[in-house]
N, C-alpha and C. Protein backbone atom coordinates (compact mmCIF):
# COMPACT_ATOMS: atom_id res chain seq x y z
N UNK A 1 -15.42 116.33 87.07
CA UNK A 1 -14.32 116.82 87.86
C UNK A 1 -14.63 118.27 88.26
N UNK A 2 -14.06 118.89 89.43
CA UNK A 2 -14.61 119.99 89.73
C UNK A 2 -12.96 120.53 90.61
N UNK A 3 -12.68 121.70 90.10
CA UNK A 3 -11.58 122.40 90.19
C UNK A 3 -12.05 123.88 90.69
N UNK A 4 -11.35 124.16 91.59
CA UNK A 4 -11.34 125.46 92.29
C UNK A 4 -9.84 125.94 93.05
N UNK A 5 -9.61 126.88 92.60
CA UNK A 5 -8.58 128.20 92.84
C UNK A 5 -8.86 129.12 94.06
N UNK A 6 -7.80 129.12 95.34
CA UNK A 6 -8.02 130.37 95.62
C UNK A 6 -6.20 130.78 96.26
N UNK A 7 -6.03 132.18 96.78
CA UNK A 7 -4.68 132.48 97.14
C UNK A 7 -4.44 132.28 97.90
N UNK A 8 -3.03 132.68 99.05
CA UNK A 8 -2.94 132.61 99.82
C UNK A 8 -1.42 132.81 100.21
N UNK A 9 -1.14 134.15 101.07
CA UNK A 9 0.01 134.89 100.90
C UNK A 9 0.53 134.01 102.34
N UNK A 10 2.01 133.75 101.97
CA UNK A 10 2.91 133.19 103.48
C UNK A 10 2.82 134.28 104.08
N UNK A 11 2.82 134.01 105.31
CA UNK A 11 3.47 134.87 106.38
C UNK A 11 4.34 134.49 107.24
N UNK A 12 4.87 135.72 107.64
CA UNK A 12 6.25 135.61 108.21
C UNK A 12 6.02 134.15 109.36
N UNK A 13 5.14 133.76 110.02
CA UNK A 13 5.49 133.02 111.37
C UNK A 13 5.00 131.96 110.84
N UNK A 14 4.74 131.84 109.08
CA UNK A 14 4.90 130.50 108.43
C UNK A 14 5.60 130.06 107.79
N UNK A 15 7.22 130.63 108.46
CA UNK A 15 8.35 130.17 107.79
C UNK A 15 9.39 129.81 108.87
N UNK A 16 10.17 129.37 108.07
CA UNK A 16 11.80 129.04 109.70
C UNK A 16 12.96 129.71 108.85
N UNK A 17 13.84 129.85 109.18
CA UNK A 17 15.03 130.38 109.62
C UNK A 17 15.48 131.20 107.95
N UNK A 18 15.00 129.98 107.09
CA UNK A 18 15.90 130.40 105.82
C UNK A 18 14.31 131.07 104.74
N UNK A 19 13.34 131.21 105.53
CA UNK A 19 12.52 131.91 104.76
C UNK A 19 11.71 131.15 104.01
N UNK A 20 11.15 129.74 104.21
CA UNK A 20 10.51 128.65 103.01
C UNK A 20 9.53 128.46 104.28
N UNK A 21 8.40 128.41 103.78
CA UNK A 21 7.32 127.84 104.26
C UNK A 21 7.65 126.57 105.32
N UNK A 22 6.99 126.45 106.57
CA UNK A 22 7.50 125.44 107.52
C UNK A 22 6.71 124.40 106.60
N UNK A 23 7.26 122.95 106.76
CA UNK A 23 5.97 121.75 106.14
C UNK A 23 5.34 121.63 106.97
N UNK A 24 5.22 122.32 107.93
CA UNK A 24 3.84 121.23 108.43
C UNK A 24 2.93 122.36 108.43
N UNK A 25 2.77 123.61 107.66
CA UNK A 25 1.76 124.79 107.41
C UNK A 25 1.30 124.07 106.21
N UNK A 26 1.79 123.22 105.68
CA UNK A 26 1.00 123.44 104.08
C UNK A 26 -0.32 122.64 104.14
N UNK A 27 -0.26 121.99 105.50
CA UNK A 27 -1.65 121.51 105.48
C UNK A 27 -3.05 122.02 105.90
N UNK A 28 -2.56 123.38 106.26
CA UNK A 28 -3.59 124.78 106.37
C UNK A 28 -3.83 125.19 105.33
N UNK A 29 -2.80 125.31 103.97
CA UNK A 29 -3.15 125.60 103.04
C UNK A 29 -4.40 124.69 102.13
N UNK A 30 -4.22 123.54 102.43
CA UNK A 30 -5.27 122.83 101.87
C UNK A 30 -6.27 122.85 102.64
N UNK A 31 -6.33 123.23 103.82
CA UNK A 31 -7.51 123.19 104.70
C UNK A 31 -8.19 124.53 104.18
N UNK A 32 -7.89 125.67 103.99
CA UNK A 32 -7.98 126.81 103.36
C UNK A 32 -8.70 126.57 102.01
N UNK A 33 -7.95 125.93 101.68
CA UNK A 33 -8.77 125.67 99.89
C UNK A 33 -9.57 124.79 99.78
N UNK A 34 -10.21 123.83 100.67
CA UNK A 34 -11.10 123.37 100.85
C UNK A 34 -12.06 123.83 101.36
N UNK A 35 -12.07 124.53 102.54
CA UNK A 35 -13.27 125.19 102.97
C UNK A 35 -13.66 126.45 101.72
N UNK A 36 -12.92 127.21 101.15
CA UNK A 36 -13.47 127.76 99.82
C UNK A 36 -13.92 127.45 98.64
N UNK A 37 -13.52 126.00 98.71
CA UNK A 37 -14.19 125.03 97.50
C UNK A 37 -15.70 125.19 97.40
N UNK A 38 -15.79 124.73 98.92
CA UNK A 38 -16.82 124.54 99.58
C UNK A 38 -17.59 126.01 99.44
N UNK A 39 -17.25 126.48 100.01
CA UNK A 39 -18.12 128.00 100.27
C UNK A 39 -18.41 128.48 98.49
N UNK A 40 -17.78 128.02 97.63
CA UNK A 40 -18.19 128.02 96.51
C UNK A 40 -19.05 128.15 96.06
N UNK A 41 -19.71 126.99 96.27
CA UNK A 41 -20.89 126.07 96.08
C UNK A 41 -21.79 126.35 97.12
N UNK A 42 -21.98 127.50 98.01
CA UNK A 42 -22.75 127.89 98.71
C UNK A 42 -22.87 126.89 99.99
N UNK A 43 -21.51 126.03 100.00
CA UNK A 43 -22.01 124.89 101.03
C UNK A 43 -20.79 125.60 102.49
N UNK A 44 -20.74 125.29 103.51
CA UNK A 44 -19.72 125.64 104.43
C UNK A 44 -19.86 124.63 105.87
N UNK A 45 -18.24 124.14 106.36
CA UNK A 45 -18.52 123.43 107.40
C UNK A 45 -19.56 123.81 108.57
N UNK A 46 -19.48 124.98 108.92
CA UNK A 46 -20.49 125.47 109.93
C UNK A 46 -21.61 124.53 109.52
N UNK A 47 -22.02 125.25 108.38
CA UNK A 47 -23.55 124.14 107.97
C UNK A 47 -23.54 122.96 108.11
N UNK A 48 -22.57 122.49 108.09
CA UNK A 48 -22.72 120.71 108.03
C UNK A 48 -22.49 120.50 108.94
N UNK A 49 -21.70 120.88 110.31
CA UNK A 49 -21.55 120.80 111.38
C UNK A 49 -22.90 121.08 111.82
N UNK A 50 -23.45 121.95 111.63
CA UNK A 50 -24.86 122.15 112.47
C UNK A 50 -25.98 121.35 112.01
N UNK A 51 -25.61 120.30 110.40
CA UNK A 51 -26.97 119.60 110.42
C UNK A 51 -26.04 118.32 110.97
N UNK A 52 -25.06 118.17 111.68
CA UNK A 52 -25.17 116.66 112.42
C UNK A 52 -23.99 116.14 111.55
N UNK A 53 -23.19 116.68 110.45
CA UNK A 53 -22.20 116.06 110.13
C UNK A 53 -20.40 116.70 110.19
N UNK A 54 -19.59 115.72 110.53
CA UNK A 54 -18.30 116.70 110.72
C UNK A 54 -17.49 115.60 109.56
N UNK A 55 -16.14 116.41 108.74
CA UNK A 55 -15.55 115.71 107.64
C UNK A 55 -13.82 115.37 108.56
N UNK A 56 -13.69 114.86 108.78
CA UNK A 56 -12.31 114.73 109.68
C UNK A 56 -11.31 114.36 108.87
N UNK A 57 -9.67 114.41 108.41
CA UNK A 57 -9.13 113.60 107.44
C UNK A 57 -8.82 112.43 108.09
N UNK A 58 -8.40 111.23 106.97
CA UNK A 58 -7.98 109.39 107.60
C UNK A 58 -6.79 110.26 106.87
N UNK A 59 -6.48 110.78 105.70
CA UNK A 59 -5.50 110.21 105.05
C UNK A 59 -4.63 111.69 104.42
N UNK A 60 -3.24 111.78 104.64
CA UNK A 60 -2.21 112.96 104.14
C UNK A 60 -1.54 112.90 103.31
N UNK A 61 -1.24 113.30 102.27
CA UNK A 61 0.42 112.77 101.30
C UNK A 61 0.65 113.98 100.71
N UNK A 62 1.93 114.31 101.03
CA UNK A 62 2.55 115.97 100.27
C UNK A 62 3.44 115.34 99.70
N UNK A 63 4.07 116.13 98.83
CA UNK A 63 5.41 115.84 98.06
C UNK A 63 5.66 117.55 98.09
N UNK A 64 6.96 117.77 98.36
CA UNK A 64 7.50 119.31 98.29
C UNK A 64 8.50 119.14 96.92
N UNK A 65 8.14 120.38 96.23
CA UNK A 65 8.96 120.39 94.78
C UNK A 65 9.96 121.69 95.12
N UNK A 66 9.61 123.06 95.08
CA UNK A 66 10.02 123.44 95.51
C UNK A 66 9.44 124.21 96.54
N UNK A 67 10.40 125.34 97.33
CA UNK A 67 9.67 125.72 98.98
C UNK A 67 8.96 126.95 98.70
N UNK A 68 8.06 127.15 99.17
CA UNK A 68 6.86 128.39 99.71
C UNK A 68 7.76 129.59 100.20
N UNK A 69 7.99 130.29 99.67
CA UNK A 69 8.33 131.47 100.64
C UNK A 69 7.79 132.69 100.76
N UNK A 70 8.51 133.17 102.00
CA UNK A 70 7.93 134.25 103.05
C UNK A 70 7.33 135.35 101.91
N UNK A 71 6.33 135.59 102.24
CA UNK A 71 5.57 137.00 101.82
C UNK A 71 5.26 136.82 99.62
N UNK A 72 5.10 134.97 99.76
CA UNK A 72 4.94 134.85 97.91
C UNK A 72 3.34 134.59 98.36
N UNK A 73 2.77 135.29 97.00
CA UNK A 73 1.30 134.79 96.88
C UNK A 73 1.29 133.10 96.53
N UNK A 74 0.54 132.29 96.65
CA UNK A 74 0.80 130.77 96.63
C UNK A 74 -0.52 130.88 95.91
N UNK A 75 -1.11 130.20 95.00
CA UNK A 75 -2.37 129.80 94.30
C UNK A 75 -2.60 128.29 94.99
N UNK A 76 -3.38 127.72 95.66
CA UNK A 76 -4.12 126.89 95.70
C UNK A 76 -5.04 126.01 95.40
N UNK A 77 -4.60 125.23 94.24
CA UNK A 77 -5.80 124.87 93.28
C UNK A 77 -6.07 123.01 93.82
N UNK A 78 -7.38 122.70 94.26
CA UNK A 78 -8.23 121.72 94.49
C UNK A 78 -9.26 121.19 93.38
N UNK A 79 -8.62 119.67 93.78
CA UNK A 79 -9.45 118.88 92.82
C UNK A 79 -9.94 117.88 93.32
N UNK A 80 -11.41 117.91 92.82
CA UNK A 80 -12.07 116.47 93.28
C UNK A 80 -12.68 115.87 92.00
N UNK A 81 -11.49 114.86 91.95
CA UNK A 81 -11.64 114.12 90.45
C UNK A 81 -13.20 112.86 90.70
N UNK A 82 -13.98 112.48 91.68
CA UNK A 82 -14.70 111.81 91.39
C UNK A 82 -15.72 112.34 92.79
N UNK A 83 -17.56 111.98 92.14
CA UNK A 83 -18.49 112.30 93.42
C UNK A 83 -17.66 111.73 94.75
N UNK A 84 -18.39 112.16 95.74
CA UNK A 84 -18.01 111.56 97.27
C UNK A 84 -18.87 110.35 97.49
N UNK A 85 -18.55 109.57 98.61
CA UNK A 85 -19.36 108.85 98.78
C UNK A 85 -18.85 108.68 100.35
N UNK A 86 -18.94 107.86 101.51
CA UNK A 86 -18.73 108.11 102.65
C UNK A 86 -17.29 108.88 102.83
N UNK A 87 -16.63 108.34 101.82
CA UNK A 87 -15.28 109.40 101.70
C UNK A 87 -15.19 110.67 100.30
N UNK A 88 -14.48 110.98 100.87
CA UNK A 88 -14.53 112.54 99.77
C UNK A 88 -12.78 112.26 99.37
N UNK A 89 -12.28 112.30 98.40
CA UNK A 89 -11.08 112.19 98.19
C UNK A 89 -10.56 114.15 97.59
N UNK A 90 -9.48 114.36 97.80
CA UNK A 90 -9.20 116.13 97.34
C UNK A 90 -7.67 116.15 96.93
N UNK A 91 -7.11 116.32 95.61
CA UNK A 91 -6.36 116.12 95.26
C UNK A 91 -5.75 118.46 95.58
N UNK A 92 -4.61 118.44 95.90
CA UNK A 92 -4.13 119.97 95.54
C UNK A 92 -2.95 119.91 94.61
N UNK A 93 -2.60 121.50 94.45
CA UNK A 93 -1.76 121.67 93.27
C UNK A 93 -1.15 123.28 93.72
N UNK A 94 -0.13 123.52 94.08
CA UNK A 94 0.37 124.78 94.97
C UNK A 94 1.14 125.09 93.85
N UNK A 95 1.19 126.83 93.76
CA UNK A 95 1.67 127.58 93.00
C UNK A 95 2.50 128.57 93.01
N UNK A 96 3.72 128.99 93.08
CA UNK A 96 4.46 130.22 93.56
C UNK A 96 3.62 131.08 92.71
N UNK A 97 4.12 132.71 92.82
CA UNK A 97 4.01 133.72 92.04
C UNK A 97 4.34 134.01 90.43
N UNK A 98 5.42 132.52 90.54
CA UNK A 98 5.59 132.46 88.91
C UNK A 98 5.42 130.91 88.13
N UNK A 99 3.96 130.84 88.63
CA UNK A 99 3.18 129.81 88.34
C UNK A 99 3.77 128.72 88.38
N UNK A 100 4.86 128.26 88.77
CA UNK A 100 5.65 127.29 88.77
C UNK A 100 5.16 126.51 89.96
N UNK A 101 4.59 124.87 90.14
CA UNK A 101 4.35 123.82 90.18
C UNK A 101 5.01 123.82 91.63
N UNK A 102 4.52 124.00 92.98
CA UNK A 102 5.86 124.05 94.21
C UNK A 102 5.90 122.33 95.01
N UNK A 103 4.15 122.12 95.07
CA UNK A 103 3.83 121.50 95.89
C UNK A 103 2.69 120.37 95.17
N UNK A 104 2.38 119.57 95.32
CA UNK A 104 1.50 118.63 95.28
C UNK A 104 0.94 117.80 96.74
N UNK A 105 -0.51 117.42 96.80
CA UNK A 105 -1.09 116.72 98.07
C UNK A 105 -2.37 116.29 97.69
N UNK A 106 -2.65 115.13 98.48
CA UNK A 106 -4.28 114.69 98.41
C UNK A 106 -4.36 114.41 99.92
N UNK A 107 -5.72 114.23 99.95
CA UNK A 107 -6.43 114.20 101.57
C UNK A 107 -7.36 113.70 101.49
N UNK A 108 -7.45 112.37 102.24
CA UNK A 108 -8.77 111.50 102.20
C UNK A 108 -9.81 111.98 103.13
N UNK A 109 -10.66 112.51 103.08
CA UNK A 109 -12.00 113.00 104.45
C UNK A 109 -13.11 111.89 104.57
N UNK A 110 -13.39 111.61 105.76
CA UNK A 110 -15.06 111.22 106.19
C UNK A 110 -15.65 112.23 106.26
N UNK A 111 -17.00 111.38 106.18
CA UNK A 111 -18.06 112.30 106.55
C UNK A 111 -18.43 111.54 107.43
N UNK A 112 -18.98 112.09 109.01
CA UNK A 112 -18.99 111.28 110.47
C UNK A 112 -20.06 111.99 110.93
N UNK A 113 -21.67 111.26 110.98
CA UNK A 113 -22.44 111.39 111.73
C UNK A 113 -21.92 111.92 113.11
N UNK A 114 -22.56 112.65 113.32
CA UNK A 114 -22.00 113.41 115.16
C UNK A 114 -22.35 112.88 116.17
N UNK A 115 -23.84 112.61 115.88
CA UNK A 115 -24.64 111.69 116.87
C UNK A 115 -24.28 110.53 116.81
N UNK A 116 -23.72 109.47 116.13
CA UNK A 116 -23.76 108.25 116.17
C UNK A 116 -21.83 108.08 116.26
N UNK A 117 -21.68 109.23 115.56
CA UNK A 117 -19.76 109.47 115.68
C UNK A 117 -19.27 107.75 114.73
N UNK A 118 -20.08 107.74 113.46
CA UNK A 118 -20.26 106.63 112.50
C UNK A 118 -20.13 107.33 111.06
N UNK A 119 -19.20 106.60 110.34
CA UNK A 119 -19.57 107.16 108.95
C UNK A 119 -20.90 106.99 108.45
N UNK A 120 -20.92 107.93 107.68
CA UNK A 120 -22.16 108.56 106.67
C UNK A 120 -22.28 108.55 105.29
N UNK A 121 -23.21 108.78 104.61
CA UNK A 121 -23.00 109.72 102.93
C UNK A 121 -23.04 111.46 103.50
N UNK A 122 -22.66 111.78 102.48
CA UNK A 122 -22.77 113.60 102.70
C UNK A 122 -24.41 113.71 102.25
N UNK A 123 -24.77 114.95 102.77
CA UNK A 123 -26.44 115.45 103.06
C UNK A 123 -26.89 115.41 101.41
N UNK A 124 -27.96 115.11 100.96
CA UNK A 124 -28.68 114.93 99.63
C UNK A 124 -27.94 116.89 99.22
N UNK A 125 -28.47 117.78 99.82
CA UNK A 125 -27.84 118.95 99.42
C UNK A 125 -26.44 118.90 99.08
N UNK A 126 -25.56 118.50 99.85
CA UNK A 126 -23.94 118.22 99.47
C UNK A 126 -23.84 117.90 97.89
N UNK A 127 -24.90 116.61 97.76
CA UNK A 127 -24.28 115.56 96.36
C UNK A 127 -25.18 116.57 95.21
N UNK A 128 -26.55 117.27 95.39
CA UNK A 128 -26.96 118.06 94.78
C UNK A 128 -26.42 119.18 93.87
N UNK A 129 -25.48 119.96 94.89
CA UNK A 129 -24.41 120.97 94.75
C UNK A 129 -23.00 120.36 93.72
N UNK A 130 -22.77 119.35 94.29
CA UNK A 130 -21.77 118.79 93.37
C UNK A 130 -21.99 117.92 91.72
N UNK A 131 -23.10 117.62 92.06
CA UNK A 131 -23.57 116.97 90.58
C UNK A 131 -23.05 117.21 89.16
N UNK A 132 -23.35 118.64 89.34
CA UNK A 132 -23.14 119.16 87.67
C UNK A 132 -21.87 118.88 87.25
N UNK A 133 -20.91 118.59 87.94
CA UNK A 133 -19.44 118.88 88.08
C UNK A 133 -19.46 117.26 87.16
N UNK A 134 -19.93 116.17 87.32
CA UNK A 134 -19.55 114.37 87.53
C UNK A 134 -20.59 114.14 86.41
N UNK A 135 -21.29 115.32 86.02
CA UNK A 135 -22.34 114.32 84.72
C UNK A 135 -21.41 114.65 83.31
C-alpha cells in the first residue's frame, strides 16, 4: 500500500454563499494529490504524457461528511491500496485543520496509449517506482 499527504488551503472562489467548499472543487483536490503522489516518486504527468501515455478518470465517488471551508488548510491524503494494472484505482481521505475526517473519494484512472487512444499497462518505470510499496 502506498500513502501520500499533501495540503491544500480553500480559497475564497472555492466556496458559495455560506463559506463551504463548492462540491464540485473537491475533485481538484484529488487531482492535486495525485499529481503529488506522483511527483513523489519522481514520476509526473508531463512525463507520461510525453512518452505516449495519458491517465483519464472512468470512475468518481465522494461522500461529503462534513464541508471544507473558506481559507481551512485541508490535508489530502491518497491511497493506492493495490499495484496498477491497465487501471490504477486511488482511494482519498480529506482533512480539516482539526484533523477531523471531512471528506472521503476514490477515482478509477486508465492508462490510454495516445497513439492508438487504447488502453495500456503503465511504462515498466511507472510499476518500477511503485514496487517497493506492494512487496
Amino acid at each position: 500500500m502506498f500513502e501520500f499527504s499533501t495540503k491544500i488551503r480553500v480559497r475564497y472562489g472555492e466556496t458559495d454563499q455560506m463559506g463551504y467548499m463548492y462540491y464540485g472543487n473537491y475533485a481538484e483536490f484529488y487531482e492535486v494529490g495525485r499529481v503529488e503522489m506522483l511527483r513523489s516518486l519522481g514520476l509526473t504527468y508531463s512525463g507520461m504524457e510525453a512518452s505516449g501515455i495519458m491517465m483519464p478518470v472512468l470512475e468518481m465517488k465522494s461522500k461529503y461528511l462534513k464541508p471544507a471551508l473558506y481559507d481551512e488548510e485541508i490535508t489530502v491524503k491518497v491511497i493506492m491500496d493495490k499495484m496498477p494494472g491497465v487501471k490504477i484505482h486511488f482511494r482519498y481521505e480529506l482533512f480539516n485543520e482539526k484533523e477531523e475526517l471531512i471528506h472521503q473519494a476514490e477515482t478509477l484512472l486508465v492508462f490510454i496509449n495516445m497513439a492508438t487512444n487504447r488502453p495500456c499497462l503503465p511504462s515498466a518505470e511507472f510499476m518500477e517506482k511503485l514496487k517497493p510499496f506492494f512487496e
